[in-house]
PDB file of N, CA and C in Angstrom:
ATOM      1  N   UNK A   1       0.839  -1.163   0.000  1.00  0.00           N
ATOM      2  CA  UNK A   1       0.000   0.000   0.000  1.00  0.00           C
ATOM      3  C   UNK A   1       0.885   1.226   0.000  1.00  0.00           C
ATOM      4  N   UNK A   2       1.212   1.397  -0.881  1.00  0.00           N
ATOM      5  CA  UNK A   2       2.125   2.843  -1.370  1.00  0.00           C
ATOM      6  C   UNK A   2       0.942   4.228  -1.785  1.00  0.00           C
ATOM      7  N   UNK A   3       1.712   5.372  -1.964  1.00  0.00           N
ATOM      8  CA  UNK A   3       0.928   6.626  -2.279  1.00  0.00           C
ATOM      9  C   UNK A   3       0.909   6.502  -3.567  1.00  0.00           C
ATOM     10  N   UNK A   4       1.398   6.104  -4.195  1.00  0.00           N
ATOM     11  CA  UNK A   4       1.683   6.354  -5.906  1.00  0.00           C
ATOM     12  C   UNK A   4       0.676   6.248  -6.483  1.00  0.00           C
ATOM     13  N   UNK A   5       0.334   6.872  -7.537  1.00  0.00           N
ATOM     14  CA  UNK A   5      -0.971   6.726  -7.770  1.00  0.00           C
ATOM     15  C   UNK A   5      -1.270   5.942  -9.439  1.00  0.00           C
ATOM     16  N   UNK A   6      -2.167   5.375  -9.320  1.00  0.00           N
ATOM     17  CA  UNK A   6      -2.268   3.843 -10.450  1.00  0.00           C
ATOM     18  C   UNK A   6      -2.757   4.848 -11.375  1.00  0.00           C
ATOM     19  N   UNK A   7      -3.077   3.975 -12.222  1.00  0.00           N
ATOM     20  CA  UNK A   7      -3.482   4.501 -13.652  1.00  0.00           C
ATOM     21  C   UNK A   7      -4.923   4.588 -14.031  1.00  0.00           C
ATOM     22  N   UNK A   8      -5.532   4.082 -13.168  1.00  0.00           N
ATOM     23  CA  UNK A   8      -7.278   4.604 -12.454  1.00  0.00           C
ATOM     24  C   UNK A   8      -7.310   5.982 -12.303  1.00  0.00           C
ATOM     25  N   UNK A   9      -6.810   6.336 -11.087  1.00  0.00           N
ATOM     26  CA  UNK A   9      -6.650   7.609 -10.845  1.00  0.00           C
ATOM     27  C   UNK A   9      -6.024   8.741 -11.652  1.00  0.00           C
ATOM     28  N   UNK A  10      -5.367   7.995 -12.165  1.00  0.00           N
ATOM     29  CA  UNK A  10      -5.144   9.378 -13.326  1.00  0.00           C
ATOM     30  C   UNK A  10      -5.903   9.232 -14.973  1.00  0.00           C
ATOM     31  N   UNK A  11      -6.479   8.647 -15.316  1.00  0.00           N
ATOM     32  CA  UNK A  11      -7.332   8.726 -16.022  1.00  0.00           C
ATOM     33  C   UNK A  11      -8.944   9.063 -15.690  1.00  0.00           C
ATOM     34  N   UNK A  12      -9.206   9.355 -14.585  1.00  0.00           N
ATOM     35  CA  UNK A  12     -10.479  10.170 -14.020  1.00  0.00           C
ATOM     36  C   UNK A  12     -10.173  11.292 -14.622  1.00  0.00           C
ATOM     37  N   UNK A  13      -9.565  12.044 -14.637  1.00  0.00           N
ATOM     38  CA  UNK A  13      -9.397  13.879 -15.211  1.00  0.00           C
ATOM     39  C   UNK A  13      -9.390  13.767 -16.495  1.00  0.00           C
ATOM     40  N   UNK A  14     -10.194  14.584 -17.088  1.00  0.00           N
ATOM     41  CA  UNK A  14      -9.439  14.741 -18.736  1.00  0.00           C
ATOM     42  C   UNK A  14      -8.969  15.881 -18.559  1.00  0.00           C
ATOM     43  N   UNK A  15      -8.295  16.351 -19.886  1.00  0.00           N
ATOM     44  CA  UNK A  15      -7.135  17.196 -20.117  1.00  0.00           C
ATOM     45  C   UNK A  15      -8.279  18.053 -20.497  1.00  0.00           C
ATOM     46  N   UNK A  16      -9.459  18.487 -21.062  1.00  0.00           N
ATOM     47  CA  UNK A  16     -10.290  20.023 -21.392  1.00  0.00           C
ATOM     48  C   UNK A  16     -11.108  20.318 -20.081  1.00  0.00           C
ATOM     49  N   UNK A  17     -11.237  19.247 -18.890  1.00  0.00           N
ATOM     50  CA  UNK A  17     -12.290  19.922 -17.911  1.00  0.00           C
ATOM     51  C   UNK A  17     -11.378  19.300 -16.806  1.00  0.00           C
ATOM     52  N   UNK A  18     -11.360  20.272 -15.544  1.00  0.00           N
ATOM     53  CA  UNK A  18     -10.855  20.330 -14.556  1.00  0.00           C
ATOM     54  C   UNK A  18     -11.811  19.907 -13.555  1.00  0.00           C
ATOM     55  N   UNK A  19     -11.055  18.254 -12.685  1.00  0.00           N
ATOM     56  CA  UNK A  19     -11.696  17.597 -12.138  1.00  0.00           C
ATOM     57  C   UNK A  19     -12.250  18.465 -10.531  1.00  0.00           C
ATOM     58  N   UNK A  20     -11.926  19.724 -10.608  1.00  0.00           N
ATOM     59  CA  UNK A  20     -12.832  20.380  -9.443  1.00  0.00           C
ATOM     60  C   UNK A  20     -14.082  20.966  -9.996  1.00  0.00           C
ATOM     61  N   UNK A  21     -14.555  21.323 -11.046  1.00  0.00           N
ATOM     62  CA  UNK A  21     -15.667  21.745 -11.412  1.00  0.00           C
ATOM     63  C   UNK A  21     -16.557  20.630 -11.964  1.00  0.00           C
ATOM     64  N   UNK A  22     -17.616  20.594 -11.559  1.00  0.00           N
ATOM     65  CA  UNK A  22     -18.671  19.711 -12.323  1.00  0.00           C
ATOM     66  C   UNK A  22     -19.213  19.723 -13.468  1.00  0.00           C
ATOM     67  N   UNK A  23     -19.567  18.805 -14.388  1.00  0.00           N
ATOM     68  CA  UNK A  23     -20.678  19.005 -15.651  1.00  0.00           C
ATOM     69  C   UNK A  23     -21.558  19.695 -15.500  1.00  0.00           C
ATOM     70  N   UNK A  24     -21.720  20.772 -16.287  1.00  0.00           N
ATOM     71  CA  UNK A  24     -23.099  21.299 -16.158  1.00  0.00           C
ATOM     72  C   UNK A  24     -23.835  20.691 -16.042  1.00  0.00           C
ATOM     73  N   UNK A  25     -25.150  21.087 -15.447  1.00  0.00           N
ATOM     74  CA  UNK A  25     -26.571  20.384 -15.581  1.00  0.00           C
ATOM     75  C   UNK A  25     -27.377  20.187 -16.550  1.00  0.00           C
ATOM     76  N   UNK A  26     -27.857  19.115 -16.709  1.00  0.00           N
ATOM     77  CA  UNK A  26     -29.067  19.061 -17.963  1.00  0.00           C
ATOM     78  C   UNK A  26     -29.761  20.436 -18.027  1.00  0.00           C
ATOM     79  N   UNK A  27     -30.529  21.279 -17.094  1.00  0.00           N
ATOM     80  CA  UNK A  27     -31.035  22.271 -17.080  1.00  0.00           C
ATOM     81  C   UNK A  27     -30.533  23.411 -17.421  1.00  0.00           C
ATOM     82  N   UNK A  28     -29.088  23.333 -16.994  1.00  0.00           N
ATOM     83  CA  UNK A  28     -28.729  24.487 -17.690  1.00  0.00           C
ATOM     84  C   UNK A  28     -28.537  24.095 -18.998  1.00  0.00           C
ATOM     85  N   UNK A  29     -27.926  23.385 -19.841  1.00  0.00           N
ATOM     86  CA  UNK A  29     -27.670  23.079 -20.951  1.00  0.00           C
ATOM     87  C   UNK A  29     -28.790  23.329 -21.940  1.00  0.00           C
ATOM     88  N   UNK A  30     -29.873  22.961 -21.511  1.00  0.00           N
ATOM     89  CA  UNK A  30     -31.306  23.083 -22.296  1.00  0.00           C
ATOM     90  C   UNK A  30     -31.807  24.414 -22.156  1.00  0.00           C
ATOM     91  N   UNK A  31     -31.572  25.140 -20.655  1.00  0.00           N
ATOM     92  CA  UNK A  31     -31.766  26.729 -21.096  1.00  0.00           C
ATOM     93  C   UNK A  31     -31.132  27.148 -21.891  1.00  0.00           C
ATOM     94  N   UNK A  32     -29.481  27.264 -22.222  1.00  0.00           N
ATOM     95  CA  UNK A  32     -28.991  27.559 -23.239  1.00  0.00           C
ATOM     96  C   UNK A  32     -28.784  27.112 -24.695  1.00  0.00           C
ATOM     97  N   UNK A  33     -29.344  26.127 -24.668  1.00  0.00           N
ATOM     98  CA  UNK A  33     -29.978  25.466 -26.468  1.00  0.00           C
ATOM     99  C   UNK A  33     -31.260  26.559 -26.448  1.00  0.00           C
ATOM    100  N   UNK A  34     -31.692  26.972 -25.549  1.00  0.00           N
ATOM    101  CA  UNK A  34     -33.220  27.768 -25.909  1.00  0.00           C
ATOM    102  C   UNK A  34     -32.932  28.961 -25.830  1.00  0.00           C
ATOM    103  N   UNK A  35     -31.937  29.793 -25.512  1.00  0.00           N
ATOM    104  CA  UNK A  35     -31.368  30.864 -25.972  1.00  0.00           C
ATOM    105  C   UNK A  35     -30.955  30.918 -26.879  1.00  0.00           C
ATOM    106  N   UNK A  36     -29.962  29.963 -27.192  1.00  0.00           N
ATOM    107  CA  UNK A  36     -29.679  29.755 -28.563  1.00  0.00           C
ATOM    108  C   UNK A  36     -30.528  29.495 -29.844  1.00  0.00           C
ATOM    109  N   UNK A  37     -31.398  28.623 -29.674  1.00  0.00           N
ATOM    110  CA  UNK A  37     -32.513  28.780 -30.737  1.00  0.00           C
ATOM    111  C   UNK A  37     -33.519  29.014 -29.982  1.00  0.00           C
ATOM    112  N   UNK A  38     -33.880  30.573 -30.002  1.00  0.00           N
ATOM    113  CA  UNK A  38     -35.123  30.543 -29.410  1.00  0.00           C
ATOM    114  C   UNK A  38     -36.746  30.896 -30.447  1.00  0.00           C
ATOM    115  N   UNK A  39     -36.212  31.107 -31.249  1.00  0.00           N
ATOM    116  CA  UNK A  39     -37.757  30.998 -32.170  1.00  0.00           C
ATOM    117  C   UNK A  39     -38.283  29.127 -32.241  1.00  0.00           C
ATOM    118  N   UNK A  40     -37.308  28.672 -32.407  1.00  0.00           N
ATOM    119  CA  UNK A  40     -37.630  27.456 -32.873  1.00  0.00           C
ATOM    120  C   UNK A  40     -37.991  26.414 -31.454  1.00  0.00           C
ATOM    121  N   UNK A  41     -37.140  27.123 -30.370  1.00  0.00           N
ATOM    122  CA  UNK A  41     -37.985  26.701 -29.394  1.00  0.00           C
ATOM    123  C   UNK A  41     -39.086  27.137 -28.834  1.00  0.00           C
ATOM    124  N   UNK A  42     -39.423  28.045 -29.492  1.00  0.00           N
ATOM    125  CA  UNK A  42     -41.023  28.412 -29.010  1.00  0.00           C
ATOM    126  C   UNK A  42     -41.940  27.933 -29.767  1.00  0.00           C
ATOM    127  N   UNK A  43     -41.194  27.553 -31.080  1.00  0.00           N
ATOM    128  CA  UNK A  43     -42.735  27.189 -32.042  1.00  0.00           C
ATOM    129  C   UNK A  43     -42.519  25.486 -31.923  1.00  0.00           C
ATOM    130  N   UNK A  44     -41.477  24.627 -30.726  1.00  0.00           N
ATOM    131  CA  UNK A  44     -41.873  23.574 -30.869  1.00  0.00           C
ATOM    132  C   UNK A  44     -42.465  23.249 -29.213  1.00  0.00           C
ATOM    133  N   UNK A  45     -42.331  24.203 -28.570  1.00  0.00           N
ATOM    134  CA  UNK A  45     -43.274  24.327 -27.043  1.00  0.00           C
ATOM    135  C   UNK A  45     -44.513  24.416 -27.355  1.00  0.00           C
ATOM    136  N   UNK A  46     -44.661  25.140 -28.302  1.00  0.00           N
ATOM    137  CA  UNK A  46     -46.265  26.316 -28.438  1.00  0.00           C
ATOM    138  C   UNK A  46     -47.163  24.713 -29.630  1.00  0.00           C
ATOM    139  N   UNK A  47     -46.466  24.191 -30.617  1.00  0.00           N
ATOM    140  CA  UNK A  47     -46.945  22.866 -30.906  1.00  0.00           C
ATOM    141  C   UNK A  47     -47.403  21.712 -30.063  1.00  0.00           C
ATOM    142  N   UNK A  48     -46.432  21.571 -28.889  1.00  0.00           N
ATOM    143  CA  UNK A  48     -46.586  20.584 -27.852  1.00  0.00           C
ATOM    144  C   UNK A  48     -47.373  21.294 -27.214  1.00  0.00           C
ATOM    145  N   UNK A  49     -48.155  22.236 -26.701  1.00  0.00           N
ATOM    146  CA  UNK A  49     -48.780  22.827 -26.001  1.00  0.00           C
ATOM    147  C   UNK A  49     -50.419  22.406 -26.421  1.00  0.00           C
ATOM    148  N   UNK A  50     -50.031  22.658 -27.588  1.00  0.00           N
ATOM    149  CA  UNK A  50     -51.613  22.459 -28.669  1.00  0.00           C
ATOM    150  C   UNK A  50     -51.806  21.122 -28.689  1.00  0.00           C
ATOM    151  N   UNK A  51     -50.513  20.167 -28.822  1.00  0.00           N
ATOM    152  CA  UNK A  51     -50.777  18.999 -28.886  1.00  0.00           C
ATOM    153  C   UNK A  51     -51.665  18.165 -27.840  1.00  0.00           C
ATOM    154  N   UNK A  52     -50.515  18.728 -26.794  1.00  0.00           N
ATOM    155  CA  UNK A  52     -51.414  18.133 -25.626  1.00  0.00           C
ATOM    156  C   UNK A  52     -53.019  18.455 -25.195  1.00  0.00           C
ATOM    157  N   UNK A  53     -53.241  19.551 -24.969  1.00  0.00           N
ATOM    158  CA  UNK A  53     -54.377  20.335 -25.400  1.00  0.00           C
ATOM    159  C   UNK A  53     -55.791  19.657 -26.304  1.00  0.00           C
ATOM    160  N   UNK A  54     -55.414  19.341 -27.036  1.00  0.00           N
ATOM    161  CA  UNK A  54     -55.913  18.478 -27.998  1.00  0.00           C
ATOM    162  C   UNK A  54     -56.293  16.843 -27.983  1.00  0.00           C
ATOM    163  N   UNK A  55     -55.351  16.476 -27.191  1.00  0.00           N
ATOM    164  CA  UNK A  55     -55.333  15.034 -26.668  1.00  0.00           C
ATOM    165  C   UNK A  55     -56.366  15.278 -25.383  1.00  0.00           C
ATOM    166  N   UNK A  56     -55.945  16.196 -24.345  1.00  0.00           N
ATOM    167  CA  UNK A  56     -57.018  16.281 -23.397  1.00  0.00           C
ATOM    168  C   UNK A  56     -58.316  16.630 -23.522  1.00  0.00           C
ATOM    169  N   UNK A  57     -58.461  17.613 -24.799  1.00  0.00           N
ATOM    170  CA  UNK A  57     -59.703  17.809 -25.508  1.00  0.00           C
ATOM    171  C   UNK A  57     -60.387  16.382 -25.688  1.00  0.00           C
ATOM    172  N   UNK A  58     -59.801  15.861 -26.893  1.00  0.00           N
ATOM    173  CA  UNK A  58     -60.258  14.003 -27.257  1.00  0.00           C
ATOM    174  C   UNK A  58     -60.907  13.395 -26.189  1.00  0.00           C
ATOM    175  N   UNK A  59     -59.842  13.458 -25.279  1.00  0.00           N
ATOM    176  CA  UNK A  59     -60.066  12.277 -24.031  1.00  0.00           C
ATOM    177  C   UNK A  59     -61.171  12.670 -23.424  1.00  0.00           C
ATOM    178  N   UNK A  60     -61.068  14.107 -23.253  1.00  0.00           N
ATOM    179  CA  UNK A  60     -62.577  14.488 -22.335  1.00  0.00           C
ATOM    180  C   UNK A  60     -64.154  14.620 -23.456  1.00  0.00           C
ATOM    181  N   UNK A  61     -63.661  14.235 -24.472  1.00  0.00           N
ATOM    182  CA  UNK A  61     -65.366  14.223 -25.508  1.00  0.00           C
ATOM    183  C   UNK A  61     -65.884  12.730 -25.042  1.00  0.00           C
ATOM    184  N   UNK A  62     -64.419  11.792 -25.644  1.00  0.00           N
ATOM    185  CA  UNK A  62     -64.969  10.388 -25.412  1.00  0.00           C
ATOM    186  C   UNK A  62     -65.220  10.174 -23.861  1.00  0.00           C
ATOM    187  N   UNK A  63     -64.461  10.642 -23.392  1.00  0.00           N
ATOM    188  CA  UNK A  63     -65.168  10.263 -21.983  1.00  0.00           C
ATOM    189  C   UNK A  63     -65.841  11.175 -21.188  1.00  0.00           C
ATOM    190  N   UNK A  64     -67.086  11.803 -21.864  1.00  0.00           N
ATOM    191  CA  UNK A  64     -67.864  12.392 -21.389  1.00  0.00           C
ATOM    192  C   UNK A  64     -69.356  11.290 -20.905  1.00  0.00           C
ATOM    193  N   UNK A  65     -69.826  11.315 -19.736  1.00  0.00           N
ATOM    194  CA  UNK A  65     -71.185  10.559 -19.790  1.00  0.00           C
ATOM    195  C   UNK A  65     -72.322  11.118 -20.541  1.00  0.00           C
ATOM    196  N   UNK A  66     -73.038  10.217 -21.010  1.00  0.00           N
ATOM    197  CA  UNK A  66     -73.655   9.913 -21.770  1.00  0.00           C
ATOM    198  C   UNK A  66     -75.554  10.353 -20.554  1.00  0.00           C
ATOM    199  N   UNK A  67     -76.229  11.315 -21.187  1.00  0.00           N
ATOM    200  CA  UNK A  67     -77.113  11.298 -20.240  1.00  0.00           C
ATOM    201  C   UNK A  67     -78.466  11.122 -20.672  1.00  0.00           C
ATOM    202  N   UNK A  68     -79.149  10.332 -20.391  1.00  0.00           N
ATOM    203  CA  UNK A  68     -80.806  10.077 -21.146  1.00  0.00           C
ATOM    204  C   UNK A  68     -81.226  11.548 -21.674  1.00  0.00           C
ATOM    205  N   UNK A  69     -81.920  11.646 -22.961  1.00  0.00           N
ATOM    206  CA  UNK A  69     -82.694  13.082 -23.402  1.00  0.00           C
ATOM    207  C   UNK A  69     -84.160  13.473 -22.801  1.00  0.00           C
TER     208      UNK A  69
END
């Protein structure tokens, strides 16, 4: 049990990111794809918006009860 350190341990670090800072977060990463394209992320939010919308529309016709006239 020596200090020296194996070849595990030194292949944890890469050479472009410094093993004291962390990966960004998914969250941030995706805020800044949506800065970055932000028209195109609004017109594919504002689609999914309608989409869903639409599906909950569906779901609530067919499953509306049915009431004697």
């Amino acid at each position: 049990m020596t200090d020296s350190s194996s070849p595990i341990d030194q292949g944890s670090a890469t050479a472009t990111e410094p093993a004291a800072s962390p990966p960004p977060s998914f969250t941030k990463l995706a805020m800044r794809n949506m800065v970055r394209k932000g028209r195109q992320s609004l017109v594919h939010f504002g689609l999914t918006a309608v989409g869903f919308s639409v599906v909950l529309f569906v779901l609530a016709w067919f499953g509306r009860p049915s009431l004697p006239q």
